[in-house]
Protein backbone atom coordinates (compact mmCIF):
# COMPACT_ATOMS: atom_id res chain seq x y z
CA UNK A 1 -150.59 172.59 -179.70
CA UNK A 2 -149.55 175.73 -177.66
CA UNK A 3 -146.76 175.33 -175.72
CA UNK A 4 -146.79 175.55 -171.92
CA UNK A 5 -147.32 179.03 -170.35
CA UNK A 6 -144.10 178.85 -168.21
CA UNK A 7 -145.03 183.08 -167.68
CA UNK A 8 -148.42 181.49 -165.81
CA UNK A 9 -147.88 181.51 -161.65
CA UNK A 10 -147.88 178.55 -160.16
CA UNK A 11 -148.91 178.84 -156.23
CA UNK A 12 -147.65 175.30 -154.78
CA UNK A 13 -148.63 175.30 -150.98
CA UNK A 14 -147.39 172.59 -148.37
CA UNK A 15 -148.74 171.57 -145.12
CA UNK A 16 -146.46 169.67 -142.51
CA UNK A 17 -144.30 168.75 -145.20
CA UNK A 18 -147.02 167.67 -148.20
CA UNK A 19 -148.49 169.37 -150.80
CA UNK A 20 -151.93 170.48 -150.65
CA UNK A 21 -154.42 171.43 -153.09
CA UNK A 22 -158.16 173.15 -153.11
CA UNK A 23 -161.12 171.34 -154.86
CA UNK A 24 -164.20 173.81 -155.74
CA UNK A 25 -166.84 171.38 -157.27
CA UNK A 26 -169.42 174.40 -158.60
CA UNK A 27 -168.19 176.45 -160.85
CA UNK A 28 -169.97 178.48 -163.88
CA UNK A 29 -168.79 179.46 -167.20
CA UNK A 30 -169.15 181.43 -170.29
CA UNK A 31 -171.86 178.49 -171.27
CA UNK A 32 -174.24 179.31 -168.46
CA UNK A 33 -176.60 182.21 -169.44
CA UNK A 34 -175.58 183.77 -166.77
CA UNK A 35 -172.15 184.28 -166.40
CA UNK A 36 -169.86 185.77 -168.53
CA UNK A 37 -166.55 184.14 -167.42
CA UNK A 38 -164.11 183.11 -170.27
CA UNK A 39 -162.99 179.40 -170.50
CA UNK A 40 -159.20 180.72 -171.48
CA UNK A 41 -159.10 182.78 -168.87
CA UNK A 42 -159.76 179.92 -165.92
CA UNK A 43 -156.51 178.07 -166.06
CA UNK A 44 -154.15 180.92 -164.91
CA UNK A 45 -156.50 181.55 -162.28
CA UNK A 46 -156.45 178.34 -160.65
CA UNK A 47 -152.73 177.90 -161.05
CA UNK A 48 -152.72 181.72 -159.27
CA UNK A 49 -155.23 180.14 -156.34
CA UNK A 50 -154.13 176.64 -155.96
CA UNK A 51 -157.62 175.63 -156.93
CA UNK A 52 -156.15 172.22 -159.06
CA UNK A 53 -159.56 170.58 -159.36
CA UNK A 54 -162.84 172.76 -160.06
CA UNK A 55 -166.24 170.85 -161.68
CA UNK A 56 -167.79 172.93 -164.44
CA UNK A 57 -171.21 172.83 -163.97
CA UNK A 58 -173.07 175.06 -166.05
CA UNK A 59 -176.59 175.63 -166.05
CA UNK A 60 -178.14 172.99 -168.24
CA UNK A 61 -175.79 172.68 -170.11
CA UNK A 62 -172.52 169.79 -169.99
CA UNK A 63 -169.96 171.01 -172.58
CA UNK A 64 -168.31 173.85 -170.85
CA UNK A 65 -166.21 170.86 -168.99
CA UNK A 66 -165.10 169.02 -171.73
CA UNK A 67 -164.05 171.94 -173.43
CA UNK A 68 -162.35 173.53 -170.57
CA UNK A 69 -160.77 170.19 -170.10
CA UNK A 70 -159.03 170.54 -173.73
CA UNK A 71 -157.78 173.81 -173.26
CA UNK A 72 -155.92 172.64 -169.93
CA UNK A 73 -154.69 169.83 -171.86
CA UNK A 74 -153.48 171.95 -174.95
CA UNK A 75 -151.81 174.40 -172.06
CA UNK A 76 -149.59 171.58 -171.42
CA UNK A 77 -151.14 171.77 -167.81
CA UNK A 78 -153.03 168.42 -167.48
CA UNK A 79 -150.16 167.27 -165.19
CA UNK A 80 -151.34 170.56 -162.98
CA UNK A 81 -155.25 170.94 -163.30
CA UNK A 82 -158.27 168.53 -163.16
CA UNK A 83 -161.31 169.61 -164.33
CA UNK A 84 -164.76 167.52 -164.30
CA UNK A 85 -167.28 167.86 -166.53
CA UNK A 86 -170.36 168.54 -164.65
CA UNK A 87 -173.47 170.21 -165.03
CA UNK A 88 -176.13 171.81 -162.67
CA UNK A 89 -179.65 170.43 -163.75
CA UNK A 90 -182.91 171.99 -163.50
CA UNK A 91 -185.54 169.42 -162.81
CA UNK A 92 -188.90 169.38 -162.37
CA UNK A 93 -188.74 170.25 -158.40
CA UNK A 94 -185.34 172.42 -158.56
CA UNK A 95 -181.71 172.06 -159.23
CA UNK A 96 -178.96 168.54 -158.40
CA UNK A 97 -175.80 168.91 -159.81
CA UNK A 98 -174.34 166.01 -162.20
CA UNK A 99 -170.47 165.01 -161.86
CA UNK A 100 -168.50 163.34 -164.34
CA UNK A 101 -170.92 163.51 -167.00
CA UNK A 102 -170.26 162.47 -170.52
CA UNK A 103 -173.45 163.88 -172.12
CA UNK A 104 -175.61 166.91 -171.52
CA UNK A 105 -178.66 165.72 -169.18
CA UNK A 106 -181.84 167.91 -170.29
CA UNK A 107 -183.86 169.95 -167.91
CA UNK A 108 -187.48 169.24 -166.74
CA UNK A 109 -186.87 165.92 -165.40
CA UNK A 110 -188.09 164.66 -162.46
CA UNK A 111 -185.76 164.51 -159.76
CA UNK A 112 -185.57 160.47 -159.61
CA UNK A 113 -185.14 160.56 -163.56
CA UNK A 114 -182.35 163.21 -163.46
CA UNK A 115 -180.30 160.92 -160.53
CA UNK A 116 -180.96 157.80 -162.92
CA UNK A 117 -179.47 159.66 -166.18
CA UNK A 118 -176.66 160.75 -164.00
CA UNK A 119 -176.19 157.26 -162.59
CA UNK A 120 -176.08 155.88 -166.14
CA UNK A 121 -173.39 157.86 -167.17
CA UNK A 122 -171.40 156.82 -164.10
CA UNK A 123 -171.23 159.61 -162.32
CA UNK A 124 -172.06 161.53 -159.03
CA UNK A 125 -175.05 163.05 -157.76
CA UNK A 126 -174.66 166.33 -155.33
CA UNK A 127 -176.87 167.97 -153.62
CA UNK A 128 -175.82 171.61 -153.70
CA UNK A 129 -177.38 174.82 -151.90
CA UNK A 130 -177.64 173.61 -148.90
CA UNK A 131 -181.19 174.12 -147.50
CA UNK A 132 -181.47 178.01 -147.78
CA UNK A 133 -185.39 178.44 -148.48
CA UNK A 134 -184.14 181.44 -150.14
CA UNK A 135 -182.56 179.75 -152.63
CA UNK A 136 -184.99 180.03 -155.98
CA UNK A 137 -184.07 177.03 -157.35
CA UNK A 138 -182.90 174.59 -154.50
CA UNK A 139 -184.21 171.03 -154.27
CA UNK A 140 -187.56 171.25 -152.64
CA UNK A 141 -186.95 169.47 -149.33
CA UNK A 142 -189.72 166.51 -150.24
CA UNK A 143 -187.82 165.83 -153.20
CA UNK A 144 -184.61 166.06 -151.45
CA UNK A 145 -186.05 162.97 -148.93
CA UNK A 146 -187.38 161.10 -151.89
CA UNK A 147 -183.76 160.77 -153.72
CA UNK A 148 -181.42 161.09 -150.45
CA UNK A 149 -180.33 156.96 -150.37
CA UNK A 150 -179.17 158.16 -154.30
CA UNK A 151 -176.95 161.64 -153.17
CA UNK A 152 -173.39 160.93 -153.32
CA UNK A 153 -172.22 163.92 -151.66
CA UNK A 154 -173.34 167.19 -150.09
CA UNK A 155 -172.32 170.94 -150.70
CA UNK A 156 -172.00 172.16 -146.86
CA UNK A 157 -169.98 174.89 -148.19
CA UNK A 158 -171.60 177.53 -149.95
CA UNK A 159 -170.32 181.04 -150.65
CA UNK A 160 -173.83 182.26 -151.90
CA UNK A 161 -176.15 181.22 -149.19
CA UNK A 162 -178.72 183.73 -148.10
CA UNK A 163 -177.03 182.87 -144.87
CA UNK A 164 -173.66 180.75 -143.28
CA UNK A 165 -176.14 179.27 -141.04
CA UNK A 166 -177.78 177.02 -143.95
CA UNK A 167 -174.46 175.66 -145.04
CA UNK A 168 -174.49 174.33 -141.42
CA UNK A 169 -177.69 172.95 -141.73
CA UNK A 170 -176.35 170.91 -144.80
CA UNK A 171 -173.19 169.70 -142.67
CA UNK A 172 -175.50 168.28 -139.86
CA UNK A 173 -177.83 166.60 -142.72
CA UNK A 174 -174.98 164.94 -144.45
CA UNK A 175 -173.29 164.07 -141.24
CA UNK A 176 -176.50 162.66 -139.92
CA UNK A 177 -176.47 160.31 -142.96
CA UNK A 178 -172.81 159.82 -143.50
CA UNK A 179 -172.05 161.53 -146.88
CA UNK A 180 -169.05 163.28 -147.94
CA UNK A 181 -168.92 166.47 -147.74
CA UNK A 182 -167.80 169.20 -150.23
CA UNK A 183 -167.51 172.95 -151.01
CA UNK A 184 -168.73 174.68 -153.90
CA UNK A 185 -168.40 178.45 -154.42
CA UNK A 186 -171.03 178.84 -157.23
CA UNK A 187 -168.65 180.97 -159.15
CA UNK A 188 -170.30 183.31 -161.95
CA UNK A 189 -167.07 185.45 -162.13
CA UNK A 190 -163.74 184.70 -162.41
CA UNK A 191 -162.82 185.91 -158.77
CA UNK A 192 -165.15 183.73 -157.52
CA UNK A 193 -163.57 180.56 -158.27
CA UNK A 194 -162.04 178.93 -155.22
CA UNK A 195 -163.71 180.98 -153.14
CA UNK A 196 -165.59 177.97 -150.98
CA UNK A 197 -162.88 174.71 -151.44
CA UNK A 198 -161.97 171.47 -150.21
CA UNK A 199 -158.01 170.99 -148.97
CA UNK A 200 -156.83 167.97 -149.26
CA UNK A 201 -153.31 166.35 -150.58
CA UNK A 202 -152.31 166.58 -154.18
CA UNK A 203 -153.42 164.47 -156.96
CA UNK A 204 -155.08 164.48 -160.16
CA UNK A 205 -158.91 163.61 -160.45
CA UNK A 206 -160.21 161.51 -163.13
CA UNK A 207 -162.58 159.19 -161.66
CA UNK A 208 -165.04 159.53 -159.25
CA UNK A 209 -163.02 157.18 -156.82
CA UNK A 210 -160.69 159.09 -157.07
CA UNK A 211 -162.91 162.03 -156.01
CA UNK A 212 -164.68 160.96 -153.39
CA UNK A 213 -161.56 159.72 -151.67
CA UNK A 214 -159.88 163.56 -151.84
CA UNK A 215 -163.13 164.40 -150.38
CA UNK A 216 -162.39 161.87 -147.95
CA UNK A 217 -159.24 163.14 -146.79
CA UNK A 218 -159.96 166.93 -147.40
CA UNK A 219 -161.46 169.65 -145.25
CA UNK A 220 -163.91 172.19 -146.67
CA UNK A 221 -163.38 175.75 -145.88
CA UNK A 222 -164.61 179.16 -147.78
CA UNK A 223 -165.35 182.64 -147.42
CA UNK A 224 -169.47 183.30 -147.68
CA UNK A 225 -170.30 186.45 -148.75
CA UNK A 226 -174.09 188.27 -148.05
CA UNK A 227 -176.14 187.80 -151.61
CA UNK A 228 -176.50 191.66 -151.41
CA UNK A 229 -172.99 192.80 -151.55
CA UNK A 230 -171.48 189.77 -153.66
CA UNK A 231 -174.47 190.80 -156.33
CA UNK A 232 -172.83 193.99 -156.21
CA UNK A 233 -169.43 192.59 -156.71
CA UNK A 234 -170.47 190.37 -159.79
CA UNK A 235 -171.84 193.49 -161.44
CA UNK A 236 -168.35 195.57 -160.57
CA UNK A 237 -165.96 192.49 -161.75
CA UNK A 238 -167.67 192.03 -164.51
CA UNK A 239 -167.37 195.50 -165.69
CA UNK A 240 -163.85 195.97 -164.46
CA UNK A 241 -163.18 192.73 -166.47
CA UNK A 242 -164.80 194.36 -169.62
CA UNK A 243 -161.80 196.66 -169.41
CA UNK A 244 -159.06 194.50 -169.01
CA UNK A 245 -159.94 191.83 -171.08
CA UNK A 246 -157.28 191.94 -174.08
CA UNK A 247 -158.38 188.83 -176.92
């Protein structure tokens, strides 16, 4: 087992005396298809941001938690960083996000039948994107009314939106129904993590009790950027990253 980076940063921030942490519960990997952020790399990252909780949530796909999960552990920083094993889900009438999965739910399923796989692994169903219709793959909104009595928690923070103005949409729907709220930044380059988060007090996350009462405490915040320019930005990180990447 490696030992513990002690070179690594580690950004501790307090707030009237207490530490405080950021929570970004959307975040994509090196497994989704289309993102070509390194697992290894994540860690120093959100030591560097004081992101100490992301959920990997990978297109279709559940392992890129788990595994990220190891690495943190093998870092010696499980005592700094929670990740959740998550996954974003394509169904049948658009994406829903899975949290605290412990297998890989498959696409194509109806919406009601990807909530009840979710539920059956115990975990959390959010409803991410907000309600930008320009969104290719968001919910559609009459599946969205079908399942809403079985959404745990909302995304009203979303630093992709085609516009701010649908992340407020979200805030008013979930406060209308009296669901937590959350942030997720939708990361598909390093830089992006931690770029929409939740602030709350410190503590590790390994249950979703234990999540949804952060959330409870917590206030969501980010930095949206227009689709056009932060297109543009993926394609420039990812090449400068090209260059500095040293295996």
């Amino acid at each position: 087992m490696p030992a513990r980076p002690n070179h690594l940063s580690n950004n501790i921030v307090f707030r009237d005396g207490v530490q405080v942490m950021r929570m970004d519960l959307h975040v994509h990997t090196e497994v989704s298809h289309d993102c070509q952020t390194r697992l290894r790399d994540i860690p120093a990252w959100l030591l560097r941001t004081n992101t100490r909780v992301i959920a990997v949530t990978d297109h279709d796909e559940q392992r890129g938690g788990p595994e990220l999960k190891r690495l943190v552990a093998d870092l010696g920083l499980a005592d700094r960083l929670s990740i959740i094993p998550g996954e974003e889900i394509t169904t049948s009438e658009g994406e829903l996000i899975g949290l605290f999965l412990e297998e890989r739910i498959p696409p194509g399923l109806t919406p009601e039948a990807t909530v009840q796989e979710i539920k059956a692994q115990g975990g959390l169903v959010l409803l991410q994107h907000g309600f930008d219709p320009l969104k290719r793959y968001r919910l559609r909104p009459e599946a969205t009314q079908r399942i809403a009595d079985q959404i745990d928690m909302v995304e009203t923070f979303n630093s992709r939106l085609s516009r701010h103005h649908w992340n407020r949409v979200a805030a008013e729907w979930a406060r209308a129904r009296h669901l937590p709220v959350c942030a997720g930044s939708d990361a598909h380059t390093l830089r992006d993590i931690g770029e929409a988060w939740v602030e709350t007090p410190f503590r590790l996350i390994h249950t979703p009790e234990q999540l949804l009462q952060a959330l409870d405490e917590g206030v969501v915040g980010g930095r949206w950027t227009h689709p056009v320019y932060a297109y543009g930005l993926k394609q420039w990180r990812n090449l400068n990253g090209r260059f500095q990447r040293k295996d």
